[in-house]
Protein backbone atom coordinates (compact mmCIF):
# COMPACT_ATOMS: atom_id res chain seq x y z
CA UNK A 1 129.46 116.45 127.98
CA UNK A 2 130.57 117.11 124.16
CA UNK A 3 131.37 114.03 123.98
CA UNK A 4 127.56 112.40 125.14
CA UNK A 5 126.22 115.39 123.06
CA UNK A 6 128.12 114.31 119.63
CA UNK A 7 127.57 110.19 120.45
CA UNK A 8 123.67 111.37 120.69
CA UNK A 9 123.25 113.21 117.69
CA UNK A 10 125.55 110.40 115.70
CA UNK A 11 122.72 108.21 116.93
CA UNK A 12 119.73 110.19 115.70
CA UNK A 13 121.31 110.86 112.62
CA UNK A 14 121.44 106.85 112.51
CA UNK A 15 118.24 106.10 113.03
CA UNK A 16 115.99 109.12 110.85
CA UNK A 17 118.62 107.54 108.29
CA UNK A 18 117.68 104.19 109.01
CA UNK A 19 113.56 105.02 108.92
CA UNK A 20 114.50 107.10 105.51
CA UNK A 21 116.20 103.81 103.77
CA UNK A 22 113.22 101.48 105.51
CA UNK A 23 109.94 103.18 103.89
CA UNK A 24 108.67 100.86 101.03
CA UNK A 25 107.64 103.12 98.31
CA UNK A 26 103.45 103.84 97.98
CA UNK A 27 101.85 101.95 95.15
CA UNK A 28 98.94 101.09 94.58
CA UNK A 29 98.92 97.96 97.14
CA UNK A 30 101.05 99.32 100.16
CA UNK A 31 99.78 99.69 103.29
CA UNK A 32 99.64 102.06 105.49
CA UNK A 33 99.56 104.30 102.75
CA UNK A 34 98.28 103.26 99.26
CA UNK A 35 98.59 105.31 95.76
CA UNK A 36 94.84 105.83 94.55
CA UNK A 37 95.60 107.76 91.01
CA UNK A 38 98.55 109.30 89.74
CA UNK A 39 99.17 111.70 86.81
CA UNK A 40 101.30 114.19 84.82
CA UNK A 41 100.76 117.71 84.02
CA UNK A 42 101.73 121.08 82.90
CA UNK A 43 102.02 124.14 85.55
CA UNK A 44 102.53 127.26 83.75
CA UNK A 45 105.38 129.71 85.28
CA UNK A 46 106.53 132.84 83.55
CA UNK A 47 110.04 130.61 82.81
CA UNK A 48 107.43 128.09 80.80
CA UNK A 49 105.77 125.20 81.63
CA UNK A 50 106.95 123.08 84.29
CA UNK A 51 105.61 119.53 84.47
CA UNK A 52 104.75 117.73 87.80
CA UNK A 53 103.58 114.12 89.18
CA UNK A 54 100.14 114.44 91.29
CA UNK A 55 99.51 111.61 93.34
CA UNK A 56 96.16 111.28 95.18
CA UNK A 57 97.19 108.69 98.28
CA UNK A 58 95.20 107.51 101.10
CA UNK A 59 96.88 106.62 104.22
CA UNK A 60 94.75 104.19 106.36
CA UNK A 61 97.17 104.96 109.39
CA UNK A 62 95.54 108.78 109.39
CA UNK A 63 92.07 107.64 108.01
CA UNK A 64 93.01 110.73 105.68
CA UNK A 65 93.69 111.13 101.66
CA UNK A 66 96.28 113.29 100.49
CA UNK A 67 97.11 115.04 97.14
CA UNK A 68 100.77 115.86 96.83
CA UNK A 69 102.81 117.19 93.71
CA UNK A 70 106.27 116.29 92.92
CA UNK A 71 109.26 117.30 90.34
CA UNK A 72 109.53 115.10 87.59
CA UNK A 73 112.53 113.78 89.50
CA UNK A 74 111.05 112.84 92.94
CA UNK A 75 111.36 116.18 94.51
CA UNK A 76 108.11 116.88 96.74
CA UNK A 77 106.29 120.37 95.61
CA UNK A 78 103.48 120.44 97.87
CA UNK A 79 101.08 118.53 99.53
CA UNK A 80 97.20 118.76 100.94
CA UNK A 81 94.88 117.02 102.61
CA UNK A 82 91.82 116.42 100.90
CA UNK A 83 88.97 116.96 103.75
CA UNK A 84 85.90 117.38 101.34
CA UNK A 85 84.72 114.92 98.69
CA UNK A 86 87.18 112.12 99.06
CA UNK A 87 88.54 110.26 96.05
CA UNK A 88 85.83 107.11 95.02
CA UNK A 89 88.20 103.79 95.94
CA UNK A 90 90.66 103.28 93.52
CA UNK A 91 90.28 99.13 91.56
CA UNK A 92 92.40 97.90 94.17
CA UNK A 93 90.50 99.27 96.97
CA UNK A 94 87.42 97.68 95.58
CA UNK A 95 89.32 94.45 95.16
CA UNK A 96 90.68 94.59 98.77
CA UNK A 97 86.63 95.44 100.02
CA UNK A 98 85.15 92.17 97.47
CA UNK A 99 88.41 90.10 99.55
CA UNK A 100 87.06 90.71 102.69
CA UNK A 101 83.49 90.28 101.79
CA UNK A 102 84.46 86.77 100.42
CA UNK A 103 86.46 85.81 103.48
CA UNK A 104 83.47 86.71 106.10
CA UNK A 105 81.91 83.69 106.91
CA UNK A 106 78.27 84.72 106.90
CA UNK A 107 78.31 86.43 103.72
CA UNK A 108 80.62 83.77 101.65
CA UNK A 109 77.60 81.16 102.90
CA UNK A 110 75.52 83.51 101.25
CA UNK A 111 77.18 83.84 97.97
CA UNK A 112 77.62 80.08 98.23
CA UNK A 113 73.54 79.63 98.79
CA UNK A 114 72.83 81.83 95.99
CA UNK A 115 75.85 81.52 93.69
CA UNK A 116 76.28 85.42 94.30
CA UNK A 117 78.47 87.92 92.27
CA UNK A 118 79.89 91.04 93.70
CA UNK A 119 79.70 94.78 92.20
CA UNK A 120 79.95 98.49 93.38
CA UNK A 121 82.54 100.02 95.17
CA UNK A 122 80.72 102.96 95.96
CA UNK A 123 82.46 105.39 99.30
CA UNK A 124 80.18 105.49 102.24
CA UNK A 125 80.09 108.12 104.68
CA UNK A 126 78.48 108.60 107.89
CA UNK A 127 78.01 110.99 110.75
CA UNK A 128 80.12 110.59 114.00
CA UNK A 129 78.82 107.09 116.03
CA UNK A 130 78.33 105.35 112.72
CA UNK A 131 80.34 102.40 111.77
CA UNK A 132 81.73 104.28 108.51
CA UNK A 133 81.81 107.31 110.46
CA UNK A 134 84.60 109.35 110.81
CA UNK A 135 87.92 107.67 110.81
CA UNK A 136 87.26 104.93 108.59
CA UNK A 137 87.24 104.53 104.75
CA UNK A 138 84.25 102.35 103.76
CA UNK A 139 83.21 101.10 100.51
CA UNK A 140 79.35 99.87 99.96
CA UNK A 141 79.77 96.39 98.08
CA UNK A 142 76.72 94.60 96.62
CA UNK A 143 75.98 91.11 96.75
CA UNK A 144 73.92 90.19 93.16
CA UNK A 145 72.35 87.33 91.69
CA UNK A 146 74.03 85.75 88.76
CA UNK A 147 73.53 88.03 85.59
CA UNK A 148 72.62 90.61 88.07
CA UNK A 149 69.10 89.00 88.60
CA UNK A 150 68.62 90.92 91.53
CA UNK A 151 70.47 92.67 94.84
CA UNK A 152 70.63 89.97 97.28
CA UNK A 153 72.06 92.86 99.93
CA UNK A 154 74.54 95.62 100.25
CA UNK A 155 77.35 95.34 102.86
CA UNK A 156 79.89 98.16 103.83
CA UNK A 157 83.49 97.62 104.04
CA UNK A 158 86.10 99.56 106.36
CA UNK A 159 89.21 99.46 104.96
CA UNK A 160 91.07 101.22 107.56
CA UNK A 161 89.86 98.28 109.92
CA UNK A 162 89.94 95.67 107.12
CA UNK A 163 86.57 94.60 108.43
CA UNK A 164 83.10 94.64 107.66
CA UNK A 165 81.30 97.52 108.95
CA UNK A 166 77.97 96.42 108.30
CA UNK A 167 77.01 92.68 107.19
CA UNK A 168 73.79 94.14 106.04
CA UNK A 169 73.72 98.04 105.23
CA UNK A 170 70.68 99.96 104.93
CA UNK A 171 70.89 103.16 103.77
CA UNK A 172 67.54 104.39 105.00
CA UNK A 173 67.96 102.80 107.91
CA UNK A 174 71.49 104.39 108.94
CA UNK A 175 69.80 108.18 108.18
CA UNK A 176 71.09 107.98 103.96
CA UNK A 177 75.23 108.24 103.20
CA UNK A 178 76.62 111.57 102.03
């Protein structure tokens, strides 16, 4: 019985060793959890100032951000979920939302037909039901005219789906965005 006890904890040892050594680090392009903004700062402690790393990070597998401190070495401090105002995407979020925009048929053939540009980048949130309700990340991407002659549409991207949410978003129509 020792024996099966021992060979099983050798082998659980193995493997949470294994998932340590296989996590890619978070950056700002990982997936399922990305790096939105990072920074250094001063906490003061009655030994001095101590300085930290902050990293805000969203991780699409949760549909949740997080802002967690570390030791200037790597050491973890403390972390916190952020549940009210989320962090505005980061550049590469808006990147990843203009991507997927492009690569939707319907809406490339638009911004073919009217040699389009894309801006924003703006969060959207929604109530429970809604397509960038709860659960999802979604960032409101317009479609311009050159120069910025004019809004051709808005669309809404859901990053945690990598999808668009809505081809044609409305604002007024979906009851306003928080």
């Amino acid at each position: 019985m020792r024996r099966i006890l021992r060979v099983g904890l050798v082998s659980a040892a193995t493997a949470l060793a294994a998932v340590g050594q296989s996590q890619s680090p978070v950056t700002r392009e990982s997936r399922p959890v990305r790096l939105l903004r990072t920074w250094h700062d001063p906490v003061k402690t009655p030994r001095g100032d101590v300085w930290r790393r902050v990293d805000v990070v969203y991780d699409y597998g949760q549909a949740a951000a997080f802002e967690r401190a570390y030791t200037l070495d790597g050491r973890p401090m403390w972390s916190r979920r952020i549940r009210v105002n989320p962090p505005q995407p980061s550049p590469e979020e808006i990147e990843e939302a203009k991507s997927i925009v492009r690569a939707d048929a319907e809406l490339s053939r638009v911004m073919a037909r009217f040699n389009a540009e894309l801006e924003g980048g703006f969060l959207a949130e929604e109530k429970r039901g809604g397509a960038c309700g709860p659960g999802t990340r979604c960032v409101l991407v317009q479609v311009v005219a050159p120069h910025h002659a004019g809004l051709i549409r808005w669309t809404a991207v859901d990053l945690v789906k990598q999808r668009i949410a809505y081809p044609v978003f409305v604002p007024s129509a979906r009851g306003g965005v928080k």
